[in-house]
N, C-alpha and C. Protein backbone atom coordinates (compact mmCIF):
# COMPACT_ATOMS: atom_id res chain seq x y z
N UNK A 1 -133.14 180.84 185.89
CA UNK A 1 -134.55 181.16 186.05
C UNK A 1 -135.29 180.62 184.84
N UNK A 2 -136.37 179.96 185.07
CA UNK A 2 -137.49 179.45 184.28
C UNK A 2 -138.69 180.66 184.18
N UNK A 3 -138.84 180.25 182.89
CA UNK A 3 -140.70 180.77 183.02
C UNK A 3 -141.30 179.59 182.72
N UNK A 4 -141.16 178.55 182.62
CA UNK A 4 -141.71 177.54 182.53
C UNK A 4 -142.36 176.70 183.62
N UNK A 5 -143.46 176.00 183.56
CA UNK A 5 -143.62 174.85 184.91
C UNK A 5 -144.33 173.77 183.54
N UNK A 6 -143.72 172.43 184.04
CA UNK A 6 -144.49 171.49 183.33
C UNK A 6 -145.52 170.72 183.96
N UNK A 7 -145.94 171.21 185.16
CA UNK A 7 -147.11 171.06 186.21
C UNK A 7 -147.62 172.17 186.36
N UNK A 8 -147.92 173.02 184.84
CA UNK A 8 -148.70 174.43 185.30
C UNK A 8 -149.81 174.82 184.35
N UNK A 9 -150.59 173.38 184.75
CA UNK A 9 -151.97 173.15 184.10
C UNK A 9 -152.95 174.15 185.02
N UNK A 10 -153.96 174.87 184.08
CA UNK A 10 -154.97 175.63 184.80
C UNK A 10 -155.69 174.98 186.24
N UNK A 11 -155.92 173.85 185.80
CA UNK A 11 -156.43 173.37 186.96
C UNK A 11 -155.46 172.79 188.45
N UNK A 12 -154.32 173.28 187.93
CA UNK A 12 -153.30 172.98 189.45
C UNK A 12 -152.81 174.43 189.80
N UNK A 13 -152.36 175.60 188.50
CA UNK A 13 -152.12 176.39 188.95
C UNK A 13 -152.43 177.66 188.74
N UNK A 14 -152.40 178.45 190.17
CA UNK A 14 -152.93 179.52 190.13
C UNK A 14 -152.61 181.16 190.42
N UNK A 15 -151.55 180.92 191.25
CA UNK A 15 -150.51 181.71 192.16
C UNK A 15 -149.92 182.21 190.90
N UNK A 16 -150.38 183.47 190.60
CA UNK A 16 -149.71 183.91 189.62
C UNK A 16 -148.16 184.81 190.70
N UNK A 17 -148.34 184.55 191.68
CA UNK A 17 -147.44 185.33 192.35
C UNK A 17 -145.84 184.28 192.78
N UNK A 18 -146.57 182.88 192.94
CA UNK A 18 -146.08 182.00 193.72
C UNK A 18 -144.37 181.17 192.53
N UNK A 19 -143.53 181.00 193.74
CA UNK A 19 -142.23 180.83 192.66
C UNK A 19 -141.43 179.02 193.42
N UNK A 20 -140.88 178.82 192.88
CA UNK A 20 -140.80 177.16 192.97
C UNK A 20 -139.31 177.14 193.12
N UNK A 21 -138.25 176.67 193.77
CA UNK A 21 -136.70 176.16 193.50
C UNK A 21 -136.61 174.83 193.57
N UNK A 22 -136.11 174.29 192.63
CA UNK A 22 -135.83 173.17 192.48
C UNK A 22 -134.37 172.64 191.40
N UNK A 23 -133.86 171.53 191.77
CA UNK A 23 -132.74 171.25 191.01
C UNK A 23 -132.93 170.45 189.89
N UNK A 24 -133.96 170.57 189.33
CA UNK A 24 -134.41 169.56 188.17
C UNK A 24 -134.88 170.92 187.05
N UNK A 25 -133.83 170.82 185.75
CA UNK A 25 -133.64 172.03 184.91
C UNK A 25 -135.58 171.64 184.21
N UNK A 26 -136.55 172.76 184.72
CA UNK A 26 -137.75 172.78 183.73
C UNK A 26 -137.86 172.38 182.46
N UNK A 27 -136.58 173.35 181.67
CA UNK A 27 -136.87 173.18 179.90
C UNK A 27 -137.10 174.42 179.23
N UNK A 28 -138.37 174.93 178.89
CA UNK A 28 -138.66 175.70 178.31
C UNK A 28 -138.41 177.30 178.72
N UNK A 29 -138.33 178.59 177.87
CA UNK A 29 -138.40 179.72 178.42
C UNK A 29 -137.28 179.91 179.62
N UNK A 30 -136.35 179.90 179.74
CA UNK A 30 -134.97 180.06 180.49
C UNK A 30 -134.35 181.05 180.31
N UNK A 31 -133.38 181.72 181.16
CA UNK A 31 -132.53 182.12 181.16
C UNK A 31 -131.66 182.26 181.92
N UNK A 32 -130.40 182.77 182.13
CA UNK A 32 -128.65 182.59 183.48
C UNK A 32 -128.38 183.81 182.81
N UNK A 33 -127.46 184.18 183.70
CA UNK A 33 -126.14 185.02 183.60
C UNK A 33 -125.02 184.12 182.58
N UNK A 34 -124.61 185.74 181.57
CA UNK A 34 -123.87 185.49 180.92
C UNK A 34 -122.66 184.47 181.43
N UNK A 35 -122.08 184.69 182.60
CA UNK A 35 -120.91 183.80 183.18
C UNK A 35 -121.46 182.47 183.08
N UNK A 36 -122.25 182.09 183.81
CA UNK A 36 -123.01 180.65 183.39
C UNK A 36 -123.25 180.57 182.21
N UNK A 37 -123.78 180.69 180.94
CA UNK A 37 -123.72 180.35 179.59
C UNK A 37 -122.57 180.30 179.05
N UNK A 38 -121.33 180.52 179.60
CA UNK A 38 -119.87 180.66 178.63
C UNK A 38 -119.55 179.14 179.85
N UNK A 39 -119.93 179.24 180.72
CA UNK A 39 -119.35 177.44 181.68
C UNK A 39 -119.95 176.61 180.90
N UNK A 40 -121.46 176.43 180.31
CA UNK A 40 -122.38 175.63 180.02
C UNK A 40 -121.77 175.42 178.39
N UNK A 41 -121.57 176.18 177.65
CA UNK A 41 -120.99 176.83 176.39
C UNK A 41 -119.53 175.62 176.30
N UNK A 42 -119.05 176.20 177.14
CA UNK A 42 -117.49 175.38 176.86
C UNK A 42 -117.83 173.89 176.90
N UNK A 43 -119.01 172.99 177.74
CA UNK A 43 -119.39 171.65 178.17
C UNK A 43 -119.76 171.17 176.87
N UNK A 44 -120.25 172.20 176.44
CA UNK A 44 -121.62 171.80 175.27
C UNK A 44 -121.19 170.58 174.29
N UNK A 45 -121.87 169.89 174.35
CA UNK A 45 -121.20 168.59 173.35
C UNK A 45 -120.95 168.89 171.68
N UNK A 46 -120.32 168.78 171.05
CA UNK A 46 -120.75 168.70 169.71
C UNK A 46 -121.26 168.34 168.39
N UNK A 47 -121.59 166.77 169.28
CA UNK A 47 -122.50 165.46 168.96
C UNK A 47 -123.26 165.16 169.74
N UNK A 48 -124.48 165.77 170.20
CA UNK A 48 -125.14 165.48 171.06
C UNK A 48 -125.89 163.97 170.73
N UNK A 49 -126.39 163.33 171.54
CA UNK A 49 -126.91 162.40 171.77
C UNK A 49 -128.52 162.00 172.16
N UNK A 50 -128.31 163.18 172.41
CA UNK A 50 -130.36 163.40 173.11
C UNK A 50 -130.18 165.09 173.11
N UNK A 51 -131.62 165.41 173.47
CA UNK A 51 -132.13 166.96 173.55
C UNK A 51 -130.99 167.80 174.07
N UNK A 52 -131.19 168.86 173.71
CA UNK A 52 -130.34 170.00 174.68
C UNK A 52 -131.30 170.24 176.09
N UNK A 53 -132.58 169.66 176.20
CA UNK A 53 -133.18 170.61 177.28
C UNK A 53 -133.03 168.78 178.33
N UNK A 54 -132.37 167.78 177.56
CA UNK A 54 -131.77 166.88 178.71
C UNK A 54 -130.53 166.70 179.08
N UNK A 55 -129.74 167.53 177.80
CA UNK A 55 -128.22 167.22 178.57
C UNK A 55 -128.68 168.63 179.51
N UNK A 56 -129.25 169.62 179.34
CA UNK A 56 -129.22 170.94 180.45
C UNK A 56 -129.41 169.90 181.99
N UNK A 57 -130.37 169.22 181.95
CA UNK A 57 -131.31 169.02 183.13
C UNK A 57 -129.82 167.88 183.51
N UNK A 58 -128.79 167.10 182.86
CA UNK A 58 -127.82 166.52 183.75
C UNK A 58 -126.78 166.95 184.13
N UNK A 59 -126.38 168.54 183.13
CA UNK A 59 -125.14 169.05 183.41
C UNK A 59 -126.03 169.89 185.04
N UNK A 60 -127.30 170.36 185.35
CA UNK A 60 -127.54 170.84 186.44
C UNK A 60 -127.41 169.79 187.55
N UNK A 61 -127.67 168.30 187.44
CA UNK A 61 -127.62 167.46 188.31
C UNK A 61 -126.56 167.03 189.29
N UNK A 62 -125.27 167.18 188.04
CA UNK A 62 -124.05 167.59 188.18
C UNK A 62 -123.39 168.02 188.46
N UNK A 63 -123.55 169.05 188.72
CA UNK A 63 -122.85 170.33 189.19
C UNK A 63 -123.55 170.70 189.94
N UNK A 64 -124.85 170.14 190.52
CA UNK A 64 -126.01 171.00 192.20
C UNK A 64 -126.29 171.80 192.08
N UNK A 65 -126.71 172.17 190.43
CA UNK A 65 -127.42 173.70 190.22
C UNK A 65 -128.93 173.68 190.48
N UNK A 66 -129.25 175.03 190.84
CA UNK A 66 -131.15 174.95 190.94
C UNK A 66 -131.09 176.06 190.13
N UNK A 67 -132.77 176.09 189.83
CA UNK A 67 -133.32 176.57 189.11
C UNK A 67 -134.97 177.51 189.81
N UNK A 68 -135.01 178.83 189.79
CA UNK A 68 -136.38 179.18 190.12
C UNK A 68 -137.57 179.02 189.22
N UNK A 69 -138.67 178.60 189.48
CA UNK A 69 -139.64 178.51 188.16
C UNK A 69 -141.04 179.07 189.00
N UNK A 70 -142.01 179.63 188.02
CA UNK A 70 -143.32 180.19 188.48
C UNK A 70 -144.15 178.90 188.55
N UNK A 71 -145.41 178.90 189.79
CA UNK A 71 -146.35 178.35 189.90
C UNK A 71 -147.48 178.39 188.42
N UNK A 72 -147.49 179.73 187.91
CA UNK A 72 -148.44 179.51 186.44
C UNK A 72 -146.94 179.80 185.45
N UNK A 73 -146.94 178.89 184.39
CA UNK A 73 -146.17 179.06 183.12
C UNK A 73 -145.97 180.46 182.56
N UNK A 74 -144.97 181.11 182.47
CA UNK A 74 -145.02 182.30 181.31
C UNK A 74 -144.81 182.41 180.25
N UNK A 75 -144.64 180.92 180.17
CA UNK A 75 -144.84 180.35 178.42
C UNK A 75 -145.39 179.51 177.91
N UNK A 76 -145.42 179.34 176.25
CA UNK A 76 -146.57 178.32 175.78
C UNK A 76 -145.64 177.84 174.92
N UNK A 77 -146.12 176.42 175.32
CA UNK A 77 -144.65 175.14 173.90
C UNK A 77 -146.21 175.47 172.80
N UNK A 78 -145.92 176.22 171.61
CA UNK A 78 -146.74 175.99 170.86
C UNK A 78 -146.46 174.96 169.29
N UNK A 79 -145.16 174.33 169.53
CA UNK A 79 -145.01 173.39 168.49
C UNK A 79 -145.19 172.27 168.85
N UNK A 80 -144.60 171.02 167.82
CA UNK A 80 -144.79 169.77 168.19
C UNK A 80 -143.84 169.05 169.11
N UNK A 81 -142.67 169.60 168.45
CA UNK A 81 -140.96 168.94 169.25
C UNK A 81 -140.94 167.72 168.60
N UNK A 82 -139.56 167.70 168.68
CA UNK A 82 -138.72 166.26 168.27
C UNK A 82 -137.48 166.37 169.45
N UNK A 83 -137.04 165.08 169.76
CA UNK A 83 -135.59 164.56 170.33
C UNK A 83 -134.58 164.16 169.26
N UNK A 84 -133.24 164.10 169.04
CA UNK A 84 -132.59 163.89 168.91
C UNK A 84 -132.15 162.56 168.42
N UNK A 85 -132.76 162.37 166.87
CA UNK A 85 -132.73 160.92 166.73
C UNK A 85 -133.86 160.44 165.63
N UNK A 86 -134.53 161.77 166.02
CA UNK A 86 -136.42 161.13 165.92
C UNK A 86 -136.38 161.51 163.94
């Protein structure tokens, strides 16, 4: 589960009620069941190569996981961010 949408600009969304499934991992504000974080846990690289919130989005691609996310965001990216490299 997401609280995130990265298409959940005021002016697209509004449905504070409305909920989204999709197999493309959001990013931000997440959370699983403990059993899923100890599968994801054991994968986890220890040299990553790029972001954690893009190896998430290929180990889900991978394995045919979805994800629920809200029509309005229940969170705010309030920093700048960097990738892996930068």
């Amino acid at each position: 589960v997401s609280a995130w949408n990265d298409n959940g600009f005021p002016s697209l969304a509004r449905d504070q009620r409305r909920l989204f499934r999709t197999d493309h991992f959001p990013g931000l504000g997440w959370m699983t069941e403990r059993s899923r974080w100890q599968d994801v846990k054991s994968l986890w690289s220890r040299a990553p190569t790029t972001g954690w919130d893009h190896w998430l989005r290929r180990y889900m691609a991978l394995l045919h996981k979805q994800c629920i996310y809200p029509e309005v965001p229940r969170t705010r990216h309030i920093g700048t961010g960097t990738n892996v490299g930068e």
